[in-house]
Protein backbone atom coordinates (compact mmCIF):
# COMPACT_ATOMS: atom_id res chain seq x y z
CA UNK A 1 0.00 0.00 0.00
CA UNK A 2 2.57 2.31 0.72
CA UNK A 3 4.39 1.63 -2.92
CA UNK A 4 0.77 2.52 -4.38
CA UNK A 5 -0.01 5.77 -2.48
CA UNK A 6 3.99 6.88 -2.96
CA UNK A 7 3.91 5.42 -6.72
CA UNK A 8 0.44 8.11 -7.21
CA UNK A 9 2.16 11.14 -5.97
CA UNK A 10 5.15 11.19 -7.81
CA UNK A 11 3.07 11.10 -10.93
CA UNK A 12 0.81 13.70 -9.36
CA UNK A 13 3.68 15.97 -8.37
CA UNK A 14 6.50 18.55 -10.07
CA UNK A 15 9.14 17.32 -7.81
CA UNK A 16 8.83 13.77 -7.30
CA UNK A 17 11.82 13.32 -5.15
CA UNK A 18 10.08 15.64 -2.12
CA UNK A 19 7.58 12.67 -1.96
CA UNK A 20 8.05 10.85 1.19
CA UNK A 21 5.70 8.33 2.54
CA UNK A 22 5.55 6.58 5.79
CA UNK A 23 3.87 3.79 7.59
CA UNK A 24 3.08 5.79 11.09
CA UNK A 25 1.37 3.26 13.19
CA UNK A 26 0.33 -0.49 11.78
CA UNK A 27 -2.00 -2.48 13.73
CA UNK A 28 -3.43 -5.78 13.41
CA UNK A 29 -6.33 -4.22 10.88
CA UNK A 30 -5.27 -0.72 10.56
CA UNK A 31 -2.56 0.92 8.48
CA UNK A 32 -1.82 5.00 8.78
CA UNK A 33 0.05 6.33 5.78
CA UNK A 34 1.62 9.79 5.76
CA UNK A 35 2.05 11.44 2.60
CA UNK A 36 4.60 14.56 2.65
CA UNK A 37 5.20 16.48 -0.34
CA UNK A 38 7.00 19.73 -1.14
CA UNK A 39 4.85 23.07 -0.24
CA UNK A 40 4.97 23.77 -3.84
CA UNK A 41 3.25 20.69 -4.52
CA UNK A 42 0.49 20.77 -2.25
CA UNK A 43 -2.33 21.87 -3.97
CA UNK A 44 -1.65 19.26 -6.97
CA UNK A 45 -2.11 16.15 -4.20
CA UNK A 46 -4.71 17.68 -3.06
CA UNK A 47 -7.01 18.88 -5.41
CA UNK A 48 -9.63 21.30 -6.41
CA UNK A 49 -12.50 21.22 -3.47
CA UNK A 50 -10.06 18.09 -2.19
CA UNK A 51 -11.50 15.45 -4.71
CA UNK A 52 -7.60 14.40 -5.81
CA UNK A 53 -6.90 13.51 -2.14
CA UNK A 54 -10.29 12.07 -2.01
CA UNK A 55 -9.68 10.10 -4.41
CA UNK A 56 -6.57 8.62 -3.53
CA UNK A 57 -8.10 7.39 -0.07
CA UNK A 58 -11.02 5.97 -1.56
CA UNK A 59 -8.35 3.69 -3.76
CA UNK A 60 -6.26 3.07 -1.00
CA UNK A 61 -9.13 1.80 1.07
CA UNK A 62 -10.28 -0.65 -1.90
CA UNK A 63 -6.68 -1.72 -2.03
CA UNK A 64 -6.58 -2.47 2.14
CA UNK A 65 -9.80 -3.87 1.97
CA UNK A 66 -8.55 -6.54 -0.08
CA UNK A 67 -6.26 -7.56 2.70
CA UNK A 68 -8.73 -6.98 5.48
CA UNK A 69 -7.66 -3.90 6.74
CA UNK A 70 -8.47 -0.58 6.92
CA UNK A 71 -6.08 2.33 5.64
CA UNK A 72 -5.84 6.14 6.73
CA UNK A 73 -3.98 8.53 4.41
CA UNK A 74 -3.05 11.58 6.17
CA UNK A 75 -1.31 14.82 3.76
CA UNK A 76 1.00 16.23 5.72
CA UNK A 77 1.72 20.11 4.91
């Protein structure tokens, strides 16, 4: 999951090598993912009215659901 999310935002991004992402806490059924980017770059993960971000989680959580968990994506600033 984390090669997915990470794999999105470079393609989303101008600077792909200000895209970090990390695992911050994985339990049993529950994955959180933070997703920092450069400040420039933002907006573009993002999205107009937040829809690009949206987005992204609702793939993620298809992707976890798979596996039986559940996946948080949090956009760090």
């Amino acid at each position: 999951m984390k090669e997915f999310v990470e794999f999105i935002a470079k393609h989303l991004v101008d600077n792909p090598d200000g895209v970090v992402v990390e695992e911050k806490s994985v339990e049993e059924k529950k994955i959180v993912l933070s997703l920092k980017v450069k400040p420039e770059d933002v907006g573009k993960v993002i999205g107009k009215q937040g829809k690009t971000a949206q987005s992204m989680r609702t793939l993620l959580t298809a992707i976890a659901a798979k596996e039986g968990k559940r996946a948080i994506l949090e956009i760090q600033e």
